[in-house]
Protein backbone atom coordinates (compact mmCIF):
# COMPACT_ATOMS: atom_id res chain seq x y z
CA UNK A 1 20.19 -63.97 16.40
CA UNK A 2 21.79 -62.95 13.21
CA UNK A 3 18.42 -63.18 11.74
CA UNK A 4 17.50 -60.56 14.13
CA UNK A 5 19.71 -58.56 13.44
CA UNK A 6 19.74 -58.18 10.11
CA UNK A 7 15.96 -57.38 10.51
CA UNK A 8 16.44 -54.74 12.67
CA UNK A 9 19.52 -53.12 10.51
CA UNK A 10 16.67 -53.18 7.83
CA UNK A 11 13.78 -51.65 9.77
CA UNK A 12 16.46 -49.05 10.72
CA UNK A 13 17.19 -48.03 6.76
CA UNK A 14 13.34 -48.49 6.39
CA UNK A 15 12.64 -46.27 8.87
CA UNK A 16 15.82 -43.73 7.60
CA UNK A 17 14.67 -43.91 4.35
CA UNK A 18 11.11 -42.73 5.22
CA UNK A 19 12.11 -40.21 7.17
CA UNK A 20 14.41 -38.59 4.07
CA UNK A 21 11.35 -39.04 1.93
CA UNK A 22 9.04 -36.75 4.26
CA UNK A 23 12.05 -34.13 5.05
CA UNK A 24 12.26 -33.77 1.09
CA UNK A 25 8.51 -33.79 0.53
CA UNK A 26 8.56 -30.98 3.45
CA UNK A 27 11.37 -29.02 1.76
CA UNK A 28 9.56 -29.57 -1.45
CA UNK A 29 6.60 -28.11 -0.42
CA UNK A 30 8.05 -25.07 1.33
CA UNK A 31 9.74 -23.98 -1.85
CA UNK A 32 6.28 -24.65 -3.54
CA UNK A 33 4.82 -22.13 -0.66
CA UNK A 34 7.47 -19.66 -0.52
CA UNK A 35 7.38 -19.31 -4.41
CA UNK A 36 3.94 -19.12 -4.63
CA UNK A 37 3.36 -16.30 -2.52
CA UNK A 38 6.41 -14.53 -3.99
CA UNK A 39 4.03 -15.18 -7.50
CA UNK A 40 0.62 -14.32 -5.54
CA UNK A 41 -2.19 -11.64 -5.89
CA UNK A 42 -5.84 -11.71 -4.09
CA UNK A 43 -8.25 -13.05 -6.25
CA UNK A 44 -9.43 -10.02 -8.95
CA UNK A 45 -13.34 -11.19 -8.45
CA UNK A 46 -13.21 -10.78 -4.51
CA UNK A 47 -11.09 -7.60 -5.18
CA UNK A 48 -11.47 -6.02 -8.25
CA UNK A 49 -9.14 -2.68 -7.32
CA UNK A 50 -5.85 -3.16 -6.45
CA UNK A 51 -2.40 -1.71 -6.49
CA UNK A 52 1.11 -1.26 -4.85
CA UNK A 53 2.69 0.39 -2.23
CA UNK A 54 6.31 1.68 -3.36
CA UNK A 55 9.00 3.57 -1.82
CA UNK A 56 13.25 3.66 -2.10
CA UNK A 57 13.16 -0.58 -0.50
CA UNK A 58 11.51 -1.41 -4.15
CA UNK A 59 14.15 0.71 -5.90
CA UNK A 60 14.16 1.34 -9.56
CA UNK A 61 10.70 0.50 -10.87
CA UNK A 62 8.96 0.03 -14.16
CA UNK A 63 5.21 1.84 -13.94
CA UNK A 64 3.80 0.89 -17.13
CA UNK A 65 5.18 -2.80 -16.55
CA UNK A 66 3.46 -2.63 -12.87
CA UNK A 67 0.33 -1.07 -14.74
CA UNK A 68 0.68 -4.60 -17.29
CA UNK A 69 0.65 -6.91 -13.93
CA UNK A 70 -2.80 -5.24 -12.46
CA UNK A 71 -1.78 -2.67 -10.34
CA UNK A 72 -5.23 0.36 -10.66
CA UNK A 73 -3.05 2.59 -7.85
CA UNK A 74 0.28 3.19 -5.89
CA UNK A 75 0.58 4.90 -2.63
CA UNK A 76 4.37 6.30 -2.79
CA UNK A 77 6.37 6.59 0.16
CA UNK A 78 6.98 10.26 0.81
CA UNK A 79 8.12 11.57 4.19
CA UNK A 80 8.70 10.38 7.32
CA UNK A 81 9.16 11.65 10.86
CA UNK A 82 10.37 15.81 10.79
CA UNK A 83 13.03 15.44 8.22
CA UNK A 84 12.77 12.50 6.13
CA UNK A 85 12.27 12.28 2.55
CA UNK A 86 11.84 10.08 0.15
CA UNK A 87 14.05 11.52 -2.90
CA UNK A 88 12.28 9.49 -5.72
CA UNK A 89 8.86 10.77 -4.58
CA UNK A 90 8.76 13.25 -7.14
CA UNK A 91 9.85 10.84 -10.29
CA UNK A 92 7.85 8.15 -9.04
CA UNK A 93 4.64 10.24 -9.03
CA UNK A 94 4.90 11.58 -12.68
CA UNK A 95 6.02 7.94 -14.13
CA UNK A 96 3.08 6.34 -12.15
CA UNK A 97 0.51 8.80 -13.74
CA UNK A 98 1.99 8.45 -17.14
CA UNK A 99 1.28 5.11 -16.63
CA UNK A 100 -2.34 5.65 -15.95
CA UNK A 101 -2.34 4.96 -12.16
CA UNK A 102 -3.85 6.49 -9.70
CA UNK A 103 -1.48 8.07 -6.83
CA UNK A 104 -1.43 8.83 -3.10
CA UNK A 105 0.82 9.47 -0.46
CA UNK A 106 2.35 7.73 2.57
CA UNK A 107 4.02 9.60 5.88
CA UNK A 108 5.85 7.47 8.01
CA UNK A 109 4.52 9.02 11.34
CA UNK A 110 7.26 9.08 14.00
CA UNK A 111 5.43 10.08 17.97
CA UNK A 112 8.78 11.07 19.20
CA UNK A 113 8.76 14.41 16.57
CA UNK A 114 6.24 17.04 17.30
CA UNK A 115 3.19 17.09 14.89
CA UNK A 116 3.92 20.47 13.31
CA UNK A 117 7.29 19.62 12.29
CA UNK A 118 6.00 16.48 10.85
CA UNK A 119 3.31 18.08 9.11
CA UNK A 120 5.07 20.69 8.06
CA UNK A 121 7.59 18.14 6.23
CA UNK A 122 4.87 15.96 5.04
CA UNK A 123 3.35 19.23 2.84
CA UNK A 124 6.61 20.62 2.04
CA UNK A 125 6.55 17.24 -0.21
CA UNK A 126 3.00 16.66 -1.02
CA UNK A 127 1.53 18.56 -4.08
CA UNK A 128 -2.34 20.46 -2.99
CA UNK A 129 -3.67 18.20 -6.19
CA UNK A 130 -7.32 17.31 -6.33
CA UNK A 131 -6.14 14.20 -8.15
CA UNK A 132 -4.08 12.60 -5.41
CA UNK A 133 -5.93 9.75 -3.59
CA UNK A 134 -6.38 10.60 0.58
CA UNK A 135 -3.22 10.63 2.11
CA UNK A 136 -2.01 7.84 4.35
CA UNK A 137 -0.51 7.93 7.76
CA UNK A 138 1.67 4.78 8.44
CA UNK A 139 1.37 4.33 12.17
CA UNK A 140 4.02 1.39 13.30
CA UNK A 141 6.75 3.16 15.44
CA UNK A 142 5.69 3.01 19.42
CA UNK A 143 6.65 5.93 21.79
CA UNK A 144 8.28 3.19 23.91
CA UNK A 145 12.29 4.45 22.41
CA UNK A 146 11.69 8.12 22.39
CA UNK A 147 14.45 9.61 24.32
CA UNK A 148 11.61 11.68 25.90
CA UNK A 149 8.95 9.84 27.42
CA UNK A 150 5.59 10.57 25.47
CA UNK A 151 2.54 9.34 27.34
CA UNK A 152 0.01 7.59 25.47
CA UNK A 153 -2.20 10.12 25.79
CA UNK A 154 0.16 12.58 24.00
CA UNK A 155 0.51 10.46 20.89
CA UNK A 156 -3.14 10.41 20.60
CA UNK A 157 -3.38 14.02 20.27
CA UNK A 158 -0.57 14.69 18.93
CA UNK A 159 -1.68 12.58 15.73
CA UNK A 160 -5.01 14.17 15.73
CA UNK A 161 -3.22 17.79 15.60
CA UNK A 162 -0.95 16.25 12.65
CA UNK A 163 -3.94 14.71 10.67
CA UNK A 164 -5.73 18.02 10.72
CA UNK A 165 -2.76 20.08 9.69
CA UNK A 166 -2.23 17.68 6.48
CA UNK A 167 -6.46 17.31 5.90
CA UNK A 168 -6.35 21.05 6.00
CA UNK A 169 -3.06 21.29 3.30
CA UNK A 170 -4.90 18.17 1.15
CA UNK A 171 -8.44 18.59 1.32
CA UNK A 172 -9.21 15.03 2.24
CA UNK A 173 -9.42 12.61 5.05
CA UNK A 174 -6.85 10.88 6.25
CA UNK A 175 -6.31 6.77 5.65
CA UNK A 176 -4.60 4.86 8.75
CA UNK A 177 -2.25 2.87 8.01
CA UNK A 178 -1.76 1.04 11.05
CA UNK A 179 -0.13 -1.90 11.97
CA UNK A 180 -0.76 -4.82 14.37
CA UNK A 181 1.64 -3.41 17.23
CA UNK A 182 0.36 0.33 17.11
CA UNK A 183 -3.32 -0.65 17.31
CA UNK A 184 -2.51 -3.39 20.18
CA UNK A 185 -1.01 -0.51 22.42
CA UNK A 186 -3.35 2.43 21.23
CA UNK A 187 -6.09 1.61 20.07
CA UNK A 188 -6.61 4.31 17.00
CA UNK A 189 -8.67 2.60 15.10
CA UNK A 190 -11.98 3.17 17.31
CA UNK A 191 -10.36 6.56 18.80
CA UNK A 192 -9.65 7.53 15.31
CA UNK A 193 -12.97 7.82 12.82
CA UNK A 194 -10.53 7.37 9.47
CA UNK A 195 -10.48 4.66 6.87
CA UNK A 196 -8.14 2.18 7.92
CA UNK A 197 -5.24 0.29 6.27
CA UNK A 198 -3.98 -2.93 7.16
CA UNK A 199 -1.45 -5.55 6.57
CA UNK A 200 -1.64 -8.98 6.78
CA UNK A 201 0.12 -11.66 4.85
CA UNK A 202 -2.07 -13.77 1.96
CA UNK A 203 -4.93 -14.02 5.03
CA UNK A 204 -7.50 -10.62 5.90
CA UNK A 205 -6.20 -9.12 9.16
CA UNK A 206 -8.91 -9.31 12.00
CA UNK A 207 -6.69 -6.23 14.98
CA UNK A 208 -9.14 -4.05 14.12
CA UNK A 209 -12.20 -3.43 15.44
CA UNK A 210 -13.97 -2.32 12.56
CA UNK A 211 -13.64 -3.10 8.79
CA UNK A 212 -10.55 -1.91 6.75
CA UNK A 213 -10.45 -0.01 3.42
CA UNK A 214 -7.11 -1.36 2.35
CA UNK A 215 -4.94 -4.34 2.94
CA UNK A 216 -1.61 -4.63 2.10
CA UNK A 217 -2.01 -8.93 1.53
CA UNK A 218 1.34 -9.75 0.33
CA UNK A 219 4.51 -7.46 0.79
CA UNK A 220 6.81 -10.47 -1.12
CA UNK A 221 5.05 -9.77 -4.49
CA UNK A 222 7.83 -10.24 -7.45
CA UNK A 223 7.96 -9.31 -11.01
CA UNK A 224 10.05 -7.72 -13.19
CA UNK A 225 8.35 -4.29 -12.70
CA UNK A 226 10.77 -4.15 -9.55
CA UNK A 227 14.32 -4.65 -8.46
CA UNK A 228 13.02 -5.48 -4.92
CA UNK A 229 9.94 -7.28 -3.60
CA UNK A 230 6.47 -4.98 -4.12
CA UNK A 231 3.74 -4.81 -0.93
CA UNK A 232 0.77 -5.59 -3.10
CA UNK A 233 -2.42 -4.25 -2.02
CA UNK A 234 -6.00 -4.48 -2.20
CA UNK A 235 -9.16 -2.15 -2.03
CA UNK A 236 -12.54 -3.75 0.69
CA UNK A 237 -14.58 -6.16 -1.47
């Protein structure tokens, strides 16, 4: 019996023992993964053109050090909603074209605001510059927590009144940025005949129904361009 015993007390540690080596291989292996994709960029022969997306979450950033680490553009966060601004908009857009990117222009569209008042913030910021890449429309708020009900209907036109208004004031179409959640409940990217913009992370997003013109493939991206994280982006193969 004590023979017994002790073989079981030992098939116990065995089995103990194994089961520290796999939860510290696991653990191992998620820092691998997690600090890889904090380190990782789309392969530059599938995608030759990309950039960043950057806005006041990145904070301070360095644009000829972001230029260094293979960033063509940046898309700046400008406005958002009736109101909102993003204050280093203006700062960020000279320092990005000193450092030999090319620049665009994100609106964080809100469907509880009117599209005038939107558009009317979103050129109050934006420059009438033949040099600016299309302007993009971040669609990822529902209408579900408006404090007036808007139909779904009413968002629908009530974007395509606010993209016309801002492709009159920029001379370009419009690039939709939208996310998995917006095009689940409305559907804009077959309503909507714009280049679209997706996000998906390290893997292409398939919530479309039709191919995308950007992807934002990894919104961990660090270097020491940044104080925060940068969403790293990519132009269609």
């Amino acid at each position: 019996m004590a023979r017994r015993r002790g073989y079981a007390a030992g098939g116990t540690q065995w089995r103990l023992r194994f089961a520290a080596i796999l939860l510290l291989a696991g653990l191992l292996g998620g820092v691998w993964g997690w600090w890889h994709l904090r380190h990782w960029t789309p392969d530059r022969g599938a995608y030759p053109v990309q950039g960043v997306e950057v806005g006041t979450i990145e904070g301070a950033v360095d644009w000829p050090a972001i230029k260094a680490v293979g960033a063509d553009f940046a898309y700046l966060d400008a406005s958002a909603s009736a109101f909102a601004r993003d204050p280093a908009f203006v700062k960020n857009l000279e320092d990005a074209r000193a450092a030999g990117l090319q620049v665009g222009a994100v609106h964080l569209y809100d469907p509880c605001q009117p599209a005038e008042r939107q558009a009317a913030n979103f050129v109050t910021v934006i420059p009438r510059d033949a040099r600016m890449l299309p302007p993009a429309v971040d669609l990822d708020r529902l209408a579900d927590d408006c404090p007036v009900k808007v139909s779904d209907a009413k968002v629908e036109s009530e974007l395509m009144t606010f993209l016309n208004q801002i492709e009159t004031h920029t001379g370009k179409a419009v690039m939709l940025k939208v996310s998995r959640r917006f095009e689940a409940r409305y559907h804009v990217a077959m309503a909507i005949d714009r280049n679209l913009w997706v996000s998906g992370e390290r893997f292409e997003p398939e919530y479309t129904a039709r191919p995308w013109t950007l992807w934002t493939a990894n919104t961990y991206f660090v270097t020491d361009a940044a104080e925060e994280p940068l969403r790293w982006v990519v132009v269609e193969k």
